[in-house]
Protein backbone atom coordinates (compact mmCIF):
# COMPACT_ATOMS: atom_id res chain seq x y z
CA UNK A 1 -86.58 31.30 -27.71
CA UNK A 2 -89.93 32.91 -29.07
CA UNK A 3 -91.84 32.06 -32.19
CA UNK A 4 -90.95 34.22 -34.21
CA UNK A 5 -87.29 33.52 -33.41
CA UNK A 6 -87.82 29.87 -34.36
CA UNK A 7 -89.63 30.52 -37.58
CA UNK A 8 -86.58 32.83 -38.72
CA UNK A 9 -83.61 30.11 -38.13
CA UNK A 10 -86.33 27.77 -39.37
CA UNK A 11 -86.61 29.91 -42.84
CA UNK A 12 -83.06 30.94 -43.02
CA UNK A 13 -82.14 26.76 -42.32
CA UNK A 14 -84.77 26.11 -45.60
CA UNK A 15 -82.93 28.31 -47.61
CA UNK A 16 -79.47 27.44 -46.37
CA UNK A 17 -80.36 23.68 -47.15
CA UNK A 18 -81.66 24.71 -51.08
CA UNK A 19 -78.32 26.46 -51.54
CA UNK A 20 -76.26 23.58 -49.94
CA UNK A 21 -79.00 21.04 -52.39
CA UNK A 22 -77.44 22.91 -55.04
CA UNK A 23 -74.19 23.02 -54.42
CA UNK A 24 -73.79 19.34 -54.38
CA UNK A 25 -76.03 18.76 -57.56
CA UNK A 26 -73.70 21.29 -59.49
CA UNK A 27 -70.33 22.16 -57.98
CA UNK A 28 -69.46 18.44 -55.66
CA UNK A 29 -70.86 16.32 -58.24
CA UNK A 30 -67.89 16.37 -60.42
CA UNK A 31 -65.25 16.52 -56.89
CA UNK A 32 -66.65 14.13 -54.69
CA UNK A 33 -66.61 10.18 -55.06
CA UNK A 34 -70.12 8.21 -54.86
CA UNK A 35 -69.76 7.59 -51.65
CA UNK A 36 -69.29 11.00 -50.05
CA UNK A 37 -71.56 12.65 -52.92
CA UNK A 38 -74.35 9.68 -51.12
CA UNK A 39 -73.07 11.06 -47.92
CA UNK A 40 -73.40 15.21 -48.62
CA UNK A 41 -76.49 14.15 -49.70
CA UNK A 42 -78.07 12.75 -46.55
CA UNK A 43 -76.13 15.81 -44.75
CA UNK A 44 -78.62 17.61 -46.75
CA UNK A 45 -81.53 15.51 -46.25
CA UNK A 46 -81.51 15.62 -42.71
CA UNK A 47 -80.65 19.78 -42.94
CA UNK A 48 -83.97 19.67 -44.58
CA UNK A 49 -85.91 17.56 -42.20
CA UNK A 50 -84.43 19.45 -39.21
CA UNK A 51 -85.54 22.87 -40.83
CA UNK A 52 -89.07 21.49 -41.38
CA UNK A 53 -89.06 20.13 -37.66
CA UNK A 54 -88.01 23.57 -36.67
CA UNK A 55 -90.67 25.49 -39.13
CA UNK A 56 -93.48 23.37 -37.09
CA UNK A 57 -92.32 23.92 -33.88
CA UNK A 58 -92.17 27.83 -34.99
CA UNK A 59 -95.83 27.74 -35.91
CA UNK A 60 -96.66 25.62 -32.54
CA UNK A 61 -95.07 27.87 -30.44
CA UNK A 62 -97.03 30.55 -31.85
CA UNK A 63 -100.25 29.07 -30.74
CA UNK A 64 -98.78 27.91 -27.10
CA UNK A 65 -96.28 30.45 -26.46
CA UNK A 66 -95.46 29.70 -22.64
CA UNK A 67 -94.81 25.98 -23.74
CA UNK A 68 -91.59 25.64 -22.17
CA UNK A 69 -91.25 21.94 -24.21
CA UNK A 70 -91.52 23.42 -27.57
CA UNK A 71 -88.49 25.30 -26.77
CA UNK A 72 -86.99 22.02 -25.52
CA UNK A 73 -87.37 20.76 -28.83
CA UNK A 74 -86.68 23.84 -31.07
CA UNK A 75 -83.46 23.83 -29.22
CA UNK A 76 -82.80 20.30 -29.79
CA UNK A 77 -84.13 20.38 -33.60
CA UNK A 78 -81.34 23.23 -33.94
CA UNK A 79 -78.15 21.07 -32.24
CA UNK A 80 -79.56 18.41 -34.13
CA UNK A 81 -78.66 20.30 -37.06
CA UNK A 82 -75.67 21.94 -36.84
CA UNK A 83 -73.87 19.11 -35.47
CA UNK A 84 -75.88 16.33 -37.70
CA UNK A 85 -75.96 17.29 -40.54
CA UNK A 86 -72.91 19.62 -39.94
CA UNK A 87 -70.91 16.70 -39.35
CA UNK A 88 -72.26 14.89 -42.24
CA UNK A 89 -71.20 17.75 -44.46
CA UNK A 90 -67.48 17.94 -43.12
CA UNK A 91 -67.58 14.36 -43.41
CA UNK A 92 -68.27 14.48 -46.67
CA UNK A 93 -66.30 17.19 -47.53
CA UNK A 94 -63.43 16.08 -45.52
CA UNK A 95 -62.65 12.54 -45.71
CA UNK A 96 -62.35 12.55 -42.05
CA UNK A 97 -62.94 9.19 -40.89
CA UNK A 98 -63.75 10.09 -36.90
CA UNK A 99 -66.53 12.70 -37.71
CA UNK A 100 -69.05 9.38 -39.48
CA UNK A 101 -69.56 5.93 -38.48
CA UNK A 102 -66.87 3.71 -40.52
CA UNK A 103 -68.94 0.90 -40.38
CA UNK A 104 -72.49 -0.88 -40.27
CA UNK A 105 -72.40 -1.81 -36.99
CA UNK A 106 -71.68 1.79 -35.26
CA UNK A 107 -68.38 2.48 -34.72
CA UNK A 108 -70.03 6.01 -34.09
CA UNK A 109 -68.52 9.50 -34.09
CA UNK A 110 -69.64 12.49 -33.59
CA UNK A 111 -72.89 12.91 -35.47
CA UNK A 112 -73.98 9.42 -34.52
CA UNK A 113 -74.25 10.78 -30.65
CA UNK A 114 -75.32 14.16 -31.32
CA UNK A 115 -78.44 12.51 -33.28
CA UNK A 116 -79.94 11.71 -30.36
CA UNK A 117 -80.48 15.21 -29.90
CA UNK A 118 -82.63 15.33 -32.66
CA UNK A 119 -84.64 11.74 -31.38
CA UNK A 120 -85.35 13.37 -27.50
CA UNK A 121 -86.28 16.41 -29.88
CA UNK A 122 -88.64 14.37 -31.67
CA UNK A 123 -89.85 12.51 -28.80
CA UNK A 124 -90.62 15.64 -26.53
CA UNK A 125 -92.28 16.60 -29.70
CA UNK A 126 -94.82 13.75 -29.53
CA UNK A 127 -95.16 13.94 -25.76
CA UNK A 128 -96.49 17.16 -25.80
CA UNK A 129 -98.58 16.94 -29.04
CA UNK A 130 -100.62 14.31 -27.35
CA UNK A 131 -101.26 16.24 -24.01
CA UNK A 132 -104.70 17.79 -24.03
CA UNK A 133 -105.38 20.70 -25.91
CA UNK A 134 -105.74 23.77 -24.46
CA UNK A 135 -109.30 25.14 -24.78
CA UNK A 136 -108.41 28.10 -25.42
CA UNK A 137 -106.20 27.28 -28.92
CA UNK A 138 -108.57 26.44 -31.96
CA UNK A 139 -105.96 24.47 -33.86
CA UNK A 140 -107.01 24.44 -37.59
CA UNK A 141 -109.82 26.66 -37.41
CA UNK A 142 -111.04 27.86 -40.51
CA UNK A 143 -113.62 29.67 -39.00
CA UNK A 144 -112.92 33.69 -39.54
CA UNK A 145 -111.13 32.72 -42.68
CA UNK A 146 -113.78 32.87 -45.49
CA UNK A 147 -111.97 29.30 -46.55
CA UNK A 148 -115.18 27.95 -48.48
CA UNK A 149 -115.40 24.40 -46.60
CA UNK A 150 -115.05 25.78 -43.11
CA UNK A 151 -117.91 24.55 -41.02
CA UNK A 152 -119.04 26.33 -37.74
């Protein structure tokens, strides 16, 4: 996985989750009882916090591109949310009790394990943010931008 590669499944997953936003606003309110309409809507919640996840990384990546971690957690970011927020959606959709947990304490299916990729994503995320910076990468430079508050 390159850069640019992440930034394009990280801008077709932000427009995927408007569109599925939508959808449930308009189309499942009416079909759907409160609790799966509460349930589509964390589906879509989490779409949208995975795609944002994924949009960073994208833009990371492009200042470290040998970083082997950031596609670790790209990678992860991306099961994360197909199978996440995937399985929140069929849940909801579905009524199918073994994709969701049934209960408060964790009777957990699916999605409940496959979150994790999304926490190790998150994690390996913060690992290698707060490794040294390379000397090489100006992060936030506003140097060469003519951005009137830049300071040299």
């Amino acid at each position: 996985m390159n850069a640019r590669f992440c930034l394009l499944v990280a801008a077709l997953a932000l427009a995927a989750a408007v569109a599925l936003g939508a959808f449930g606003a308009h189309a499942l309110k009416v079909r759907l009882a409160a609790e799966m309409l509460a349930t589509y809507h964390t589906a879509v919640q989490y779409h949208f916090w995975h795609a944002l996840g994924m949009l960073g990384v994208g833009v990371l990546m492009s200042r470290s591109p040998d970083d082997s971690g950031l596609r670790w957690v790209a990678w992860l970011l991306i099961a994360g949310l197909l199978l996440f927020s995937g399985g929140l959606c069929l849940l909801a959709l579905t009524g199918a009790s073994w994709l969701g947990a049934s209960d408060a304490v964790g009777r957990c299916g699916v999605h409940c394990r496959v979150d994790l990729a999304c926490v190790v994503g998150v994690a390996a995320l913060k690992s290698i943010s707060s490794s040294p910076l390379k000397a090489e990468t100006q992060w936030l430079s506003f140097k060469d931008t003519g951005f009137p508050l830049a300071r040299e």
